[in-house]
N, C-alpha and C. Protein backbone atom coordinates (compact mmCIF):
# COMPACT_ATOMS: atom_id res chain seq x y z
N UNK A 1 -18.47 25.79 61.60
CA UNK A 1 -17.15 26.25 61.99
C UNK A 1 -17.30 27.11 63.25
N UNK A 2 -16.34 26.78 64.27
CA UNK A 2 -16.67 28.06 65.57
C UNK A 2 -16.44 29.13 64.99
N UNK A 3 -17.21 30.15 65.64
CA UNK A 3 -16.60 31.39 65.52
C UNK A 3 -14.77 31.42 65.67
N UNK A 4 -14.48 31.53 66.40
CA UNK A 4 -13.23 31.71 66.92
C UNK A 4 -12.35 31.25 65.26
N UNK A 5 -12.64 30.58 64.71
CA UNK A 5 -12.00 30.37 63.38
C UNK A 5 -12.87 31.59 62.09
N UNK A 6 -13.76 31.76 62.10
CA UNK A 6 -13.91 32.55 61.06
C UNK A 6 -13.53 34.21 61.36
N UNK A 7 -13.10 34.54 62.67
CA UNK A 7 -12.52 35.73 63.36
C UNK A 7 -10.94 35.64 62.97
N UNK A 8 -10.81 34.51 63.48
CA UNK A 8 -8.92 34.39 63.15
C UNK A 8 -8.90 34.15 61.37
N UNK A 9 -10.00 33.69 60.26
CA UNK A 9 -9.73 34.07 58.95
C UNK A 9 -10.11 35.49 58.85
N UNK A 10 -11.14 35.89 59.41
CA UNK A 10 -11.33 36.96 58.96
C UNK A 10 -9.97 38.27 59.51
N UNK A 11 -9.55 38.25 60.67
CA UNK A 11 -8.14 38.76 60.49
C UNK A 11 -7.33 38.77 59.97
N UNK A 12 -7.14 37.35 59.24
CA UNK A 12 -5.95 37.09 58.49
C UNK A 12 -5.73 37.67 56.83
N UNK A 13 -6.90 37.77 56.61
CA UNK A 13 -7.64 38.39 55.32
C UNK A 13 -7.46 40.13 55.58
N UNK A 14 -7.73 40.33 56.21
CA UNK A 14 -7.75 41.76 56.93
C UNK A 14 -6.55 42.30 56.96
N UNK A 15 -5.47 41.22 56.88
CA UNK A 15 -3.95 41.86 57.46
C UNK A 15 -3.53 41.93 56.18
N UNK A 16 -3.56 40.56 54.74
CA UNK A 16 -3.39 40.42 54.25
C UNK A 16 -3.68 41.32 53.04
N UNK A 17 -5.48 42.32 53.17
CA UNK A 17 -5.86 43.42 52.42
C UNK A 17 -4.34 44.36 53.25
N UNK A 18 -4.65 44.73 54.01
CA UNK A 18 -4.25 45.93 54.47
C UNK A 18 -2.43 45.84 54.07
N UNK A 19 -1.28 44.36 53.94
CA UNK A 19 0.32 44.50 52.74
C UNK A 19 -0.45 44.82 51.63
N UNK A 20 -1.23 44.44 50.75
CA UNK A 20 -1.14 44.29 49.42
C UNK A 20 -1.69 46.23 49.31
N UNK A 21 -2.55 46.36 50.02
CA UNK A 21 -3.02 47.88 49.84
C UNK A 21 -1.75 49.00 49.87
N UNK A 22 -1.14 49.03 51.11
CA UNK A 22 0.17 49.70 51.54
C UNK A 22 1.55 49.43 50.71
N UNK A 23 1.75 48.34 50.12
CA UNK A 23 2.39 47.67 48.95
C UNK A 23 2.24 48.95 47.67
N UNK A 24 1.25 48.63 47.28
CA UNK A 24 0.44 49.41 46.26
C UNK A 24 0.55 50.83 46.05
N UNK A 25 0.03 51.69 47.54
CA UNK A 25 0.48 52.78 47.57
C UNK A 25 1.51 53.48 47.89
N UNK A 26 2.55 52.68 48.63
CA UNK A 26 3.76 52.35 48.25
C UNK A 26 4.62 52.77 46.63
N UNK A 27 4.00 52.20 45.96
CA UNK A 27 4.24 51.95 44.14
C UNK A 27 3.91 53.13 43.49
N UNK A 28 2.86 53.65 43.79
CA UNK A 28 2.14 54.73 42.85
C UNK A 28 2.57 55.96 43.76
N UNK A 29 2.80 56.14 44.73
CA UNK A 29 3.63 57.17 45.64
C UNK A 29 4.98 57.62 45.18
N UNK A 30 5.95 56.18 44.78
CA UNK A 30 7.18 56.58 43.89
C UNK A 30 7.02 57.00 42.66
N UNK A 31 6.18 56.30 42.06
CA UNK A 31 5.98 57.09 40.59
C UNK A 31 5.73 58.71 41.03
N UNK A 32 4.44 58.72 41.36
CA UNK A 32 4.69 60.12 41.34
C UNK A 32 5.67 61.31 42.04
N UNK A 33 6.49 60.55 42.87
CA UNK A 33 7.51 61.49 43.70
C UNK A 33 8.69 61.46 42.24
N UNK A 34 8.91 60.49 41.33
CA UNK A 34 9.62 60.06 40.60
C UNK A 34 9.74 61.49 39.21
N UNK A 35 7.66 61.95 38.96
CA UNK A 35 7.59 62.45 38.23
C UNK A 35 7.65 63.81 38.37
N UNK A 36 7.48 64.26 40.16
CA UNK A 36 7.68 65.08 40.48
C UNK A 36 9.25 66.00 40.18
N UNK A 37 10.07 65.09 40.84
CA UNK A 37 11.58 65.12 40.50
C UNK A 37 11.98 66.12 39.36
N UNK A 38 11.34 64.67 38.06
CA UNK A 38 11.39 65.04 36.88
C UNK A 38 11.31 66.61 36.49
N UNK A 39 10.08 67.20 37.03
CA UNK A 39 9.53 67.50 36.19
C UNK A 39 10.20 69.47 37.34
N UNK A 40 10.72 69.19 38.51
CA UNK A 40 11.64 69.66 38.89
C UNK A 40 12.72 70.28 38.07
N UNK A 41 13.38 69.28 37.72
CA UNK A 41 14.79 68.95 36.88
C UNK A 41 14.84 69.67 35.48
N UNK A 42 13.34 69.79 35.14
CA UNK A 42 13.00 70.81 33.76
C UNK A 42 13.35 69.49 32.81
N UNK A 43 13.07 68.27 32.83
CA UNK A 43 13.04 67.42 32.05
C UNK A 43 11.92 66.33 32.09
N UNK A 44 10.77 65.80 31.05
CA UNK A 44 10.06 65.11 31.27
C UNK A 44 9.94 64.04 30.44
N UNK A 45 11.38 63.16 30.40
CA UNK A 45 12.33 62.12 28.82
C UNK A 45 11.72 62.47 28.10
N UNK A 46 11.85 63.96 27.08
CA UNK A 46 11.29 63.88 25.63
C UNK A 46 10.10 64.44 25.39
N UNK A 47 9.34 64.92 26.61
CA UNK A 47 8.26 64.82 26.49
C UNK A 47 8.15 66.48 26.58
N UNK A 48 7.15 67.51 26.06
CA UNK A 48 7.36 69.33 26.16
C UNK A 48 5.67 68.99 26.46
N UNK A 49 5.15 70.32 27.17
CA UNK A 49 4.04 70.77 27.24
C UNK A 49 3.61 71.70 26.15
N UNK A 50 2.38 71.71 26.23
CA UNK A 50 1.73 72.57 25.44
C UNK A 50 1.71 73.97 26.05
N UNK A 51 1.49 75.13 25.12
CA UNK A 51 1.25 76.48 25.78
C UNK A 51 0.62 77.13 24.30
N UNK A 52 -0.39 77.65 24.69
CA UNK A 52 -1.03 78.42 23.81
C UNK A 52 -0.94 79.51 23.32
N UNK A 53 -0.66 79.74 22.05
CA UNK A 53 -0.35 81.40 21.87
C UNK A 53 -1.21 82.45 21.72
N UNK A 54 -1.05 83.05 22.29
CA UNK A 54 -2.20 84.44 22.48
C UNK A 54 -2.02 84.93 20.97
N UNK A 55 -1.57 85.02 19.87
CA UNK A 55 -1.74 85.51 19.45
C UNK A 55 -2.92 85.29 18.36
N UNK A 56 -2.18 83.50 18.15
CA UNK A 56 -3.27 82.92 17.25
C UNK A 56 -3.79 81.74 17.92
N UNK A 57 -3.95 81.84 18.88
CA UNK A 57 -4.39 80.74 19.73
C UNK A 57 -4.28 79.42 19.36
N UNK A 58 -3.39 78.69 18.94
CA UNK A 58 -3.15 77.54 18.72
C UNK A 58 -2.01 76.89 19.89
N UNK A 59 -2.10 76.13 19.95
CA UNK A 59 -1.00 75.07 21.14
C UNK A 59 0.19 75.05 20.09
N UNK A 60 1.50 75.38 20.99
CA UNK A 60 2.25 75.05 20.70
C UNK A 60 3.56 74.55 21.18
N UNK A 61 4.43 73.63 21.68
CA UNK A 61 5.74 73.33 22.41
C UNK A 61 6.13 74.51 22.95
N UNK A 62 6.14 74.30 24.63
CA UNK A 62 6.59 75.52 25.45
C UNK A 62 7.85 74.89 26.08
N UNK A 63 7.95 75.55 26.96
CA UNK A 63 9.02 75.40 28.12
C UNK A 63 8.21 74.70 29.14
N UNK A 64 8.91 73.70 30.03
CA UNK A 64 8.55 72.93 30.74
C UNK A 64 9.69 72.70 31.58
């Protein structure tokens, strides 16, 4: 194969990593701006954090 063809696949591959990558982080960028929001808002659907009590040190449902 000439060069000149395994340069023009190998670009094309190259362009093709570089949507699916930016795609991607794209995706996982909204989630977390999503959970950020959330978690803003003082709501995380249902979900409470833990907080430990000094007194008897056990975890227990805090404020979040």
């Amino acid at each position: 194969m000439p060069p000149v063809f395994v340069i023009a696949l190998g670009a094309l591959g190259a362009a093709a990593l570089v949507k699916v990558l930016t795609r991607e982080s794209r995706r996982v960028n909204g989630e977390l701006d999503a959970q950020r929001r959330a978690e803003q808002a003082g709501r995380l659907d249902g979900r409470t954090t833990l907080r430990r009590d000094p007194a008897t040190g056990d975890y227990r449902p805090g404020d979040s």
